[in-house]
C-alpha atoms as a PDB file:
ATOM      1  CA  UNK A   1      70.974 131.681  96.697  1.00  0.00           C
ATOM      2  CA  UNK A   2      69.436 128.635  94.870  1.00  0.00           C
ATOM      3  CA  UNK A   3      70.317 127.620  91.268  1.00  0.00           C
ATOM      4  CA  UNK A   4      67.132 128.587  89.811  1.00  0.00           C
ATOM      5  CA  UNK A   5      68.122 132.088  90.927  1.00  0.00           C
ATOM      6  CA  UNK A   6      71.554 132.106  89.993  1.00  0.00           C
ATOM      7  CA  UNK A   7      70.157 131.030  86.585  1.00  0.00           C
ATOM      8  CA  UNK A   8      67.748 133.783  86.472  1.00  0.00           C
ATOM      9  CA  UNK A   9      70.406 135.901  87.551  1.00  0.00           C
ATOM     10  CA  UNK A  10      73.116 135.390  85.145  1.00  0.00           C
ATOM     11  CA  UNK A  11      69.909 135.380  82.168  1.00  0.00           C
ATOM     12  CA  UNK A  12      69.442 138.950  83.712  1.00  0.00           C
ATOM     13  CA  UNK A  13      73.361 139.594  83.535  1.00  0.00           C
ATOM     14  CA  UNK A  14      73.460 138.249  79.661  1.00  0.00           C
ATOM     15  CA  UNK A  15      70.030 140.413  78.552  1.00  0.00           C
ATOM     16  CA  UNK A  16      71.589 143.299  80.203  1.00  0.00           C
ATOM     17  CA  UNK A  17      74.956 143.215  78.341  1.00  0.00           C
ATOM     18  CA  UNK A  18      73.283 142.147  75.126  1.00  0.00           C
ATOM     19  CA  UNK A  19      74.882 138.423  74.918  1.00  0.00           C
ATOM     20  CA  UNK A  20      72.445 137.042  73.092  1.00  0.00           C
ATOM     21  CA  UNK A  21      73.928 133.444  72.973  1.00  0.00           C
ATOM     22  CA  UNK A  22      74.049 133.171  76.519  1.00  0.00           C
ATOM     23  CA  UNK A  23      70.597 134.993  76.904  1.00  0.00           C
ATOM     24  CA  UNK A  24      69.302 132.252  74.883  1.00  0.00           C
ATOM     25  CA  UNK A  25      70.947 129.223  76.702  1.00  0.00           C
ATOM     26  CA  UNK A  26      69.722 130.385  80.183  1.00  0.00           C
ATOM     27  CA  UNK A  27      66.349 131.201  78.551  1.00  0.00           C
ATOM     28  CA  UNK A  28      66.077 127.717  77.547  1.00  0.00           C
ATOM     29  CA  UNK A  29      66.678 126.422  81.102  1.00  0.00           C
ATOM     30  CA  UNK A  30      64.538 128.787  83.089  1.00  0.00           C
ATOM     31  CA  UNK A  31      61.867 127.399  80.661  1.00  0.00           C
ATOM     32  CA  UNK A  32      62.425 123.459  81.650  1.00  0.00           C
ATOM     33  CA  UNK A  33      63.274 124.571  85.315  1.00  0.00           C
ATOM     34  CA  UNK A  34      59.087 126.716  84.550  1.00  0.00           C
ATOM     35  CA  UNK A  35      57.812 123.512  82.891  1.00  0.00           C
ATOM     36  CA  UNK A  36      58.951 121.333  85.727  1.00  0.00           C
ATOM     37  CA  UNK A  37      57.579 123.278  88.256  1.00  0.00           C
ATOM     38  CA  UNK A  38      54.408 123.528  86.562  1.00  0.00           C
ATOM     39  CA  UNK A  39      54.047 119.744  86.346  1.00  0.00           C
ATOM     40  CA  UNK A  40      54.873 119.373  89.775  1.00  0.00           C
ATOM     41  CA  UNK A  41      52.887 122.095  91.074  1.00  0.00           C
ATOM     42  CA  UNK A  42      55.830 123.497  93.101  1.00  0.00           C
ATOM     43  CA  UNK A  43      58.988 124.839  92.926  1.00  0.00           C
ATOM     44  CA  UNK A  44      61.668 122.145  92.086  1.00  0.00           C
ATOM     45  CA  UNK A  45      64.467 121.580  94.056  1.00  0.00           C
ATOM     46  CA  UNK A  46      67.983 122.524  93.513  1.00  0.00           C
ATOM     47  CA  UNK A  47      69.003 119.055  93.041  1.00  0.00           C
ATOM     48  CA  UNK A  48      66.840 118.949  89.682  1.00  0.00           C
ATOM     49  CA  UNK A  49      67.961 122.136  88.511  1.00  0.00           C
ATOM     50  CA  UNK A  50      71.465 120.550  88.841  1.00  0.00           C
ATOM     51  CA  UNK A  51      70.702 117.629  87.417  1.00  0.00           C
ATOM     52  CA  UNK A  52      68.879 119.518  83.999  1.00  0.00           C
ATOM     53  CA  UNK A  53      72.357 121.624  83.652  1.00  0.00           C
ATOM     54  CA  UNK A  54      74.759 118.070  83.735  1.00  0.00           C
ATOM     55  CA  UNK A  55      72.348 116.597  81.085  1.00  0.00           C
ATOM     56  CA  UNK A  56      72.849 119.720  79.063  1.00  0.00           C
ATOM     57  CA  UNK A  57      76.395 119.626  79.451  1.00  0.00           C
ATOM     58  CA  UNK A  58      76.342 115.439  78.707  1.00  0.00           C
ATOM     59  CA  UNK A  59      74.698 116.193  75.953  1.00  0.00           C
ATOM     60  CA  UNK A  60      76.627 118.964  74.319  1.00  0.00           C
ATOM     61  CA  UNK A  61      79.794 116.726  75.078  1.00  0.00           C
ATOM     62  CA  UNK A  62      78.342 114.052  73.241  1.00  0.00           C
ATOM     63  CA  UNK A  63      77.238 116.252  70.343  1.00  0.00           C
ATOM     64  CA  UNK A  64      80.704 117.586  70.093  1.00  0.00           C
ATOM     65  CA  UNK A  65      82.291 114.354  70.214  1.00  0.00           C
ATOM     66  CA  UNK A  66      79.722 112.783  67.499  1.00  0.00           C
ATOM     67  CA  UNK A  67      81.231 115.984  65.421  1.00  0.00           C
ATOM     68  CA  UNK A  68      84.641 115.950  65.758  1.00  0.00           C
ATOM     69  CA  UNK A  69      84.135 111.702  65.231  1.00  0.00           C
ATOM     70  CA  UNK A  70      83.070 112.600  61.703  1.00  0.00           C
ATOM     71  CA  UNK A  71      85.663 114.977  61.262  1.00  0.00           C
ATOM     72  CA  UNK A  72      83.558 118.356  62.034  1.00  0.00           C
ATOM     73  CA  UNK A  73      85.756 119.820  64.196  1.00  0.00           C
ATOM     74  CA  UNK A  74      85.855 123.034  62.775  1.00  0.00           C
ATOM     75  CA  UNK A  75      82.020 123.490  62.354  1.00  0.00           C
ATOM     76  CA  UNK A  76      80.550 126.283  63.933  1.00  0.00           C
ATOM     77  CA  UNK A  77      78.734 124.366  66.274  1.00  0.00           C
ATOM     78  CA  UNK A  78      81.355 122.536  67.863  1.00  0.00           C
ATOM     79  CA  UNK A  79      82.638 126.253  68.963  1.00  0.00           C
ATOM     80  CA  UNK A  80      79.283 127.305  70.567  1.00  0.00           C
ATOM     81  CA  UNK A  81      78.513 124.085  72.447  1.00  0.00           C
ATOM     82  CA  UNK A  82      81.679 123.937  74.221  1.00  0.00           C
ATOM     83  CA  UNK A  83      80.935 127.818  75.220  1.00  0.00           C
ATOM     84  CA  UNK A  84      77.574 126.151  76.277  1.00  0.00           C
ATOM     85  CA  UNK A  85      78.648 123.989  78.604  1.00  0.00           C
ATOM     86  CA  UNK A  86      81.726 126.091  80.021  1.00  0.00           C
ATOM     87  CA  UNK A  87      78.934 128.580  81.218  1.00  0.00           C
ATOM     88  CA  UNK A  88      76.847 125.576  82.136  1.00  0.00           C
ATOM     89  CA  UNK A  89      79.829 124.022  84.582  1.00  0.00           C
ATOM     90  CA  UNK A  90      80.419 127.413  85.718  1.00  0.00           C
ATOM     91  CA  UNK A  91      76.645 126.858  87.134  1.00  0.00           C
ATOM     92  CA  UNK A  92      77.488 124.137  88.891  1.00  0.00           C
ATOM     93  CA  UNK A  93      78.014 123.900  92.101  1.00  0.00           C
ATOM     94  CA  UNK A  94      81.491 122.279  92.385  1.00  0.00           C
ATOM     95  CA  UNK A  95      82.351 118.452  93.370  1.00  0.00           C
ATOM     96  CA  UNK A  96      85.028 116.809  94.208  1.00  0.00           C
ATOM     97  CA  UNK A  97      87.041 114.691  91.427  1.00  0.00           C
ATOM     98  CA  UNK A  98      88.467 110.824  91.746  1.00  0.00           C
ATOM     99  CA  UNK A  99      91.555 111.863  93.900  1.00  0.00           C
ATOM    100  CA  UNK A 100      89.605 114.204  96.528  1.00  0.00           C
ATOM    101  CA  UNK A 101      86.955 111.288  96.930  1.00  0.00           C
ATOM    102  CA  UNK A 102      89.257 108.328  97.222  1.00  0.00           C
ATOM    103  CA  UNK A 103      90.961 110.625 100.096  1.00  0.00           C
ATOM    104  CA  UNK A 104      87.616 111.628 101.849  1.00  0.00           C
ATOM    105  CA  UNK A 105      87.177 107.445 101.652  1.00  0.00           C
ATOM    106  CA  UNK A 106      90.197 106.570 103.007  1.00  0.00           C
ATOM    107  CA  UNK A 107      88.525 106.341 106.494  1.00  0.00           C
ATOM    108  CA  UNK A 108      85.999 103.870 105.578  1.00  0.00           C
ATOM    109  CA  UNK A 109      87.798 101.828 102.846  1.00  0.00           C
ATOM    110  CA  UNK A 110      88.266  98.337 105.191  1.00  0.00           C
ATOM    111  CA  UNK A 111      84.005  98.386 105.315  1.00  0.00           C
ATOM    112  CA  UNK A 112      84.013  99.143 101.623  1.00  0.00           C
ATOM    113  CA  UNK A 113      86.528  96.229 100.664  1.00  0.00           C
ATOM    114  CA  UNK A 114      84.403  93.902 102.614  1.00  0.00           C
ATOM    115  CA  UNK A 115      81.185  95.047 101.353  1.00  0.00           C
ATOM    116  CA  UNK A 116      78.979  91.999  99.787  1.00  0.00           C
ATOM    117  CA  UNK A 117      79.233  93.622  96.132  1.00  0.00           C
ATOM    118  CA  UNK A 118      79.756  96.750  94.474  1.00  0.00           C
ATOM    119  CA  UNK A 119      76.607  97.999  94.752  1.00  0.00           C
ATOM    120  CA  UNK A 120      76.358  97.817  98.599  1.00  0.00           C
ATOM    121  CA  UNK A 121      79.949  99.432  99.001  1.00  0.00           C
ATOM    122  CA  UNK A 122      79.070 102.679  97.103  1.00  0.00           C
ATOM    123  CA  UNK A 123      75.735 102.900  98.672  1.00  0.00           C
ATOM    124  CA  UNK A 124      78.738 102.698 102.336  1.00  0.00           C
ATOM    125  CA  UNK A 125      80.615 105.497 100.306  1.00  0.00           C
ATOM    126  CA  UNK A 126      77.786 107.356  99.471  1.00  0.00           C
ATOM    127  CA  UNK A 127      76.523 107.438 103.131  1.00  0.00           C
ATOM    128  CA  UNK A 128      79.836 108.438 104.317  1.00  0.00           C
ATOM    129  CA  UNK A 129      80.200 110.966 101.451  1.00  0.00           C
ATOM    130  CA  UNK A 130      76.520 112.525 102.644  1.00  0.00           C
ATOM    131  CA  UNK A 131      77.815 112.408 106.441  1.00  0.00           C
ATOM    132  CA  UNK A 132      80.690 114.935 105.692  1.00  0.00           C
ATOM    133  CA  UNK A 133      78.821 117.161 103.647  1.00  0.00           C
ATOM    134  CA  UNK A 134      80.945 116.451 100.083  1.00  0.00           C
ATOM    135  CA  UNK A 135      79.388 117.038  97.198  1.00  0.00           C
ATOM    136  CA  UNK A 136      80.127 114.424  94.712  1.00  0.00           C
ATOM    137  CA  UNK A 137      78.803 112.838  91.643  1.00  0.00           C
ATOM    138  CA  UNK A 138      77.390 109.043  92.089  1.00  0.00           C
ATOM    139  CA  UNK A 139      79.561 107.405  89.030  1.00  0.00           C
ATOM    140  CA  UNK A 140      82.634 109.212  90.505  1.00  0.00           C
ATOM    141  CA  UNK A 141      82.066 107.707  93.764  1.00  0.00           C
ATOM    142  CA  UNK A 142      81.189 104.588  92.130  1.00  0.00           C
ATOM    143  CA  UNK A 143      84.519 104.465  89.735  1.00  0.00           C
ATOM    144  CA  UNK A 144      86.505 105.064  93.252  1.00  0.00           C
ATOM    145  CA  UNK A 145      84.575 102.088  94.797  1.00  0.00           C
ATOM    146  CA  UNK A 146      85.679  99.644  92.013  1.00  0.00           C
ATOM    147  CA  UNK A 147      88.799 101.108  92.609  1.00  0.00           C
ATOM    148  CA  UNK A 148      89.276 100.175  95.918  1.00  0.00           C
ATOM    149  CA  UNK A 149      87.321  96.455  95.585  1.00  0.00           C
ATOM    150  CA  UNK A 150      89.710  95.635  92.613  1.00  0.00           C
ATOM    151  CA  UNK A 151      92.851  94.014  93.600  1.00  0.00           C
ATOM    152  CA  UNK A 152      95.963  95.542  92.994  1.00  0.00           C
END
């Protein structure tokens, strides 16, 4: 099942049960996922669908941060964006986290180490990564990278 259809099926799920707030989020992304696929003149891959859910849930992060920065913690809103983007992650598909890639890495960090720069030994990782079949985000692979090229 693609992630344009597990979106349309949990919007399904939500109208069903009468949850409006969650109705409305997943309305809201089958709409980009619709506009996107409208400008491209096809359907859009899963890989943009992801990536319109983690700016959603980058965003509401930041939003709730800015609030709780100016001491608006307890606003409503803080409350329903942090729902937001629990649902959203739920979405997801999973990937691994700092520890779980530095392990999957293990096996290739000598040619990382002696990459030319940074850039060139996460594009090694990345490639390696890819080969296995992990799923993983870029700036967690490339926070591992520096990791490894930094001396101890």
């Amino acid at each position: 099942m693609s992630l344009k259809e597990k979106v349309r099926e949990r919007f399904e799920e939500a109208r069903r049960a009468g949850n409006r707030e969650e109705k409305n989020l997943l309305s809201v992304i089958l709409g980009d996922v619709a506009t996107a696929e409208a400008r491209a003149g096809k359907d859009v891959a899963d890989a943009d669908v992801e990536k319109l859910l983690r700016k959603l849930v980058e965003s509401n992060t930041e939003t709730v941060n800015q609030l709780k920065a100016h001491q608006r913690g307890d606003d409503p809103q803080v409350a329903v964006l942090e729902r937001e983007s629990a649902l959203l992650k739920e979405l997801l598909p999973q990937t691994l986290d700092a520890a779980a890639i530095a392990a999957a890495l293990e096996a290739v960090r000598a040619e990382i180490v002696a990459a030319k720069n940074d850039g060139q030994a996460t594009g090694l990782a990345m490639k390696h990564m890819k080969g296995l079949a992990l799923n993983a985000q870029g700036q967690d692979v490339s926070a591992v990278v520096r990791s490894f090229r930094t001396p101890q």
